[in-house]
Structure formats: C-alpha cells, structure tokens
Protein backbone atom coordinates (compact mmCIF):
# COMPACT_ATOMS: atom_id res chain seq x y z
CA UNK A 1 7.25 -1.57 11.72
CA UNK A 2 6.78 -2.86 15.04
CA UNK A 3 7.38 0.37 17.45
CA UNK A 4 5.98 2.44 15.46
CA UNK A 5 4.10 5.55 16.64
CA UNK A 6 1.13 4.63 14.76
CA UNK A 7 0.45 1.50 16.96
CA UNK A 8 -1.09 4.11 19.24
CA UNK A 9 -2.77 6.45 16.58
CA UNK A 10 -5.59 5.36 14.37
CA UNK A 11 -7.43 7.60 11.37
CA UNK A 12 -10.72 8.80 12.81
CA UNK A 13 -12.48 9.34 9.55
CA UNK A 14 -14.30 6.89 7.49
CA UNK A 15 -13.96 6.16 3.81
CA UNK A 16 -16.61 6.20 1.25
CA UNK A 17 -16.81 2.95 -1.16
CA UNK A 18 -14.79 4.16 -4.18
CA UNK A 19 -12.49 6.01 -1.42
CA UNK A 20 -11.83 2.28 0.48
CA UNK A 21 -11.50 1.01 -3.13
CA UNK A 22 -8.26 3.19 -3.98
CA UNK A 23 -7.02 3.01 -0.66
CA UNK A 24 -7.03 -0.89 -1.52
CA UNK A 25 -5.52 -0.70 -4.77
CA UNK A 26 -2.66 2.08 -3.80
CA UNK A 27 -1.50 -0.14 -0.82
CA UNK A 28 0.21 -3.06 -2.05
CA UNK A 29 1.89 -0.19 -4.73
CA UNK A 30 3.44 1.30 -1.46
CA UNK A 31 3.92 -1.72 0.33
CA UNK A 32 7.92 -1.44 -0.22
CA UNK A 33 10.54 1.23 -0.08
CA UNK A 34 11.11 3.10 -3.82
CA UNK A 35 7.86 1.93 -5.10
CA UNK A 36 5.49 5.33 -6.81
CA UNK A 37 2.39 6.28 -7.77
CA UNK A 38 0.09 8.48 -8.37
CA UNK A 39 -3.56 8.78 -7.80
CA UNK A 40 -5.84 11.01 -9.77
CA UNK A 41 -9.21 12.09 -8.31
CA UNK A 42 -11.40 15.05 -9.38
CA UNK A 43 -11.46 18.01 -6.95
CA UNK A 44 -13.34 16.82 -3.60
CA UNK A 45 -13.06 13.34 -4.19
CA UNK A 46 -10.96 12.98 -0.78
CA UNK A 47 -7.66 12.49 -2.10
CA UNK A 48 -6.37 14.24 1.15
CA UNK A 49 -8.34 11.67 3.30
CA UNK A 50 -7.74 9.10 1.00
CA UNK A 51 -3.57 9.54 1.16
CA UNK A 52 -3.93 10.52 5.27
CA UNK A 53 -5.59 6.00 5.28
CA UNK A 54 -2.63 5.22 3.03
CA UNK A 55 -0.08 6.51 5.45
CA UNK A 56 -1.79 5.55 8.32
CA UNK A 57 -1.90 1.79 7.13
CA UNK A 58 1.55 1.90 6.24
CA UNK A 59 3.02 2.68 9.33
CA UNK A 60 5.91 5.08 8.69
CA UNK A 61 6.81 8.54 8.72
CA UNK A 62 4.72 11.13 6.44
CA UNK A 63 6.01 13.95 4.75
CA UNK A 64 3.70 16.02 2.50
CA UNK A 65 4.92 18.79 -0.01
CA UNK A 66 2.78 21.18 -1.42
CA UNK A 67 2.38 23.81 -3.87
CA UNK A 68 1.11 26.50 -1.52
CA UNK A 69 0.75 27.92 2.24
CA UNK A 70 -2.66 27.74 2.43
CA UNK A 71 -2.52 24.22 1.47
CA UNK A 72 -0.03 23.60 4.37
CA UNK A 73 -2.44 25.07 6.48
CA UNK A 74 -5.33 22.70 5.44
CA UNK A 75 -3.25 19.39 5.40
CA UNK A 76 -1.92 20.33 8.62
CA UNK A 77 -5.53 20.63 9.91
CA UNK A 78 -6.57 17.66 7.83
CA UNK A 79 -3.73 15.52 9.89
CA UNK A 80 -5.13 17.19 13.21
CA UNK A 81 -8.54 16.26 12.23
CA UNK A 82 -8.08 12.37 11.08
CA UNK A 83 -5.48 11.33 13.15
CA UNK A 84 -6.60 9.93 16.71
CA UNK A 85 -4.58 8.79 19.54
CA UNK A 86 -6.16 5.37 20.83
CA UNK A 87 -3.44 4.47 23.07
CA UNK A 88 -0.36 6.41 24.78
CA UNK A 89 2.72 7.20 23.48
CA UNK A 90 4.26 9.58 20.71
CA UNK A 91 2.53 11.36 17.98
CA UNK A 92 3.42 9.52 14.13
CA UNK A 93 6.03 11.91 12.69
CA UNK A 94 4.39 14.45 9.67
CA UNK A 95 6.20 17.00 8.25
CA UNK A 96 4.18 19.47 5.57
CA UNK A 97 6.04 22.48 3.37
CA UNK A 98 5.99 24.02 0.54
CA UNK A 99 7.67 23.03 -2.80
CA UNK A 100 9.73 25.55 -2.36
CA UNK A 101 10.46 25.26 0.90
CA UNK A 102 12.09 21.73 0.16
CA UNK A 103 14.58 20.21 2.57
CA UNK A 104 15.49 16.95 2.69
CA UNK A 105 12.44 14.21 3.15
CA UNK A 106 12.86 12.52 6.69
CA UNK A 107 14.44 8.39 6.28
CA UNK A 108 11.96 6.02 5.26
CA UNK A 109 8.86 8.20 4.89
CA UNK A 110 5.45 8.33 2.31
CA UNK A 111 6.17 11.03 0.22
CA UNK A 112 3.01 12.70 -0.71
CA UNK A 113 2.93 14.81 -3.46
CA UNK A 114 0.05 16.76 -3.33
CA UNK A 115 -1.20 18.79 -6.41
CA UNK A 116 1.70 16.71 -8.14
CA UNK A 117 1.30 18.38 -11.74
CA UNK A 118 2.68 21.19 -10.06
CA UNK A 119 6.22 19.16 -10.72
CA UNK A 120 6.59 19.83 -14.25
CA UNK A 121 7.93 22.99 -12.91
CA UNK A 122 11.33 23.59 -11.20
CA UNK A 123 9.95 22.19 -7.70
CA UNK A 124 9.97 18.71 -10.03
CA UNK A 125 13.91 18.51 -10.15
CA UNK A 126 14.20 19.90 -7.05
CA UNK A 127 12.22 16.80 -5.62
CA UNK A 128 13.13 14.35 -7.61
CA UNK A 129 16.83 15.33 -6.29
CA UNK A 130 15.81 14.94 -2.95
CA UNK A 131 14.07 11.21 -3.25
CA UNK A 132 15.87 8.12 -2.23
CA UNK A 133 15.39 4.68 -2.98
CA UNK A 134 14.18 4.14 0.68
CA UNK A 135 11.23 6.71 0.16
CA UNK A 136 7.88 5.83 -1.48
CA UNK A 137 6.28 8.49 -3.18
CA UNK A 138 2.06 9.14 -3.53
CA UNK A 139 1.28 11.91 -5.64
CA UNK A 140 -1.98 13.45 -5.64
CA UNK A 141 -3.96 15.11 -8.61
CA UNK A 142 -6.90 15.66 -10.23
CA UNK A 143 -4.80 17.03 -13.70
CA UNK A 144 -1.86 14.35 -14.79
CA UNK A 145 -0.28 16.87 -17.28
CA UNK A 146 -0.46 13.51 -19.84
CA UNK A 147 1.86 14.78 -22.87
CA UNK A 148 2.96 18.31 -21.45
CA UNK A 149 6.24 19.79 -21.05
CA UNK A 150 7.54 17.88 -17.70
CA UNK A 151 5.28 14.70 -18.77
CA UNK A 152 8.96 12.42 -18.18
CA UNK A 153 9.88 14.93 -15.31
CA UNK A 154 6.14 13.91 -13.90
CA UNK A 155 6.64 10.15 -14.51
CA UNK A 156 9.64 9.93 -13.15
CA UNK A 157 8.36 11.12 -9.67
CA UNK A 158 5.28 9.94 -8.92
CA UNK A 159 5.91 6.77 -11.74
CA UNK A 160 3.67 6.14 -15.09
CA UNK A 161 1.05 3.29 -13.87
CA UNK A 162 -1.82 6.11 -11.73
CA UNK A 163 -5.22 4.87 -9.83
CA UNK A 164 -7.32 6.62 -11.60
C-alpha cells in the first residue's frame, strides 16, 4: 500500500530477540486479507509491542478490541508511545474499544484481538459477525482456552495454527 500513512510513521521501539522472532514468523501469516492468527505470550512478554511492529510493517489500518477500559487506555498510550512520525503527512488510522463497544471494524484493517480468550464469551459472536474476508485478524493471549467451552468459537476467530 503505496500512499499509505505509514510511509511517514515508523515504530520507535525496539524488539528483543524472541520479540523480532514472532514478529518474523506472524508476518507472512498476515501478509493477505482473511488470513488469522493468534499469538500466545506469557504476561509481559510484549505482545502489545510485538502486534503495534506487526501493524506497522503491514501498512494498513489498525483496529484493536479489548476486553476492558483501562486496557483502551494503555493501548492507546502504547500507540502514542511507539508510533513516530519521520516524515509529514497524516497520522496511520487506529481505532481501540471495548468488546462491547463493537462497531463495525474499519475496510481493510489488522484486527487485533487483544486478551482474545475473552471471545469464548458473547463478545466472540459478536466479532466474529463483524469480520470480513478483507480483514486479517491477530489475537493476543497468554491463555488459549485449548478445549473450553468457546474452543471452536476461539478458533474460528483468531484461526487454530498460534505462535506460541
């Protein structure tokens, strides 16, 4: 995507090794529209950062759903934090709610999922609703709820094959 806003924008935070390692294996996952996955990280691995390089080397628009307002809040200062103009021009489009405040996910964006085993609950149908083929869909955990109640629900958002 030629013209788009993140030509000017850059992340300003580094990876660590097994960070830049996931980052390289989630890529070509996302490289095309409709394509999902999942990556599962303990707490404080840097999934945030992690997902923030994804989007950022993908080029398109970001929309991040959540289970909570304070995690809004600390995405939303996450984005503010890592993402650095290096040229003019407009800001890449984000766009970070609640589960439950679900609208419609913007045309063509990286869906991130964060806290994704959250899903198995009614925020899962709700989102799966609201994908389309042209979105592609990261969800972030650090518990896959492997055999639960919503496991299929799960799967069939954020997909079956995680980067563990």
């Amino acid at each position: 995507m030629s013209d788009s806003p993140w030509q000017q924008h850059e992340v300003g935070s580094t990876l660590r090794v097994y960070q830049r390692f996931a980052v390289e294996k989630l890529l070509p996952r996302l490289a095309a529209a409709g394509r999902r996955v999942c990556l599962v990280a303990p707490p404080g691995s840097g999934k945030t950062r992690m997902a923030i390089h994804v989007a950022a080397s993908l080029r398109v628009p970001l929309e991040v759903r959540v289970p909570t307002g304070a995690l809004v809040n600390q995405w939303q200062q996450r984005l503010a934090e890592n993402v650095v103009a290096i040229g003019e021009g407009e800001r890449p489009r984000f766009r970070v709610s609640t589960y439950a405040g679900l609208g419609d996910f913007m045309p063509g964006s990286l869906v991130i999922l964060d806290e994704a085993h959250h899903l198995v609950a009614n925020w899962g149908d709700a989102v799966e609703e609201a994908l389309g083929e042209e979105h592609r869909v990261l969800g972030l955990t650090a518990t896959p709820p492997w055999g639960n109640r919503g496991w299929d629900l799960f799967v069939g958002i954020v997909g079956l094959d995680p980067v563990v």
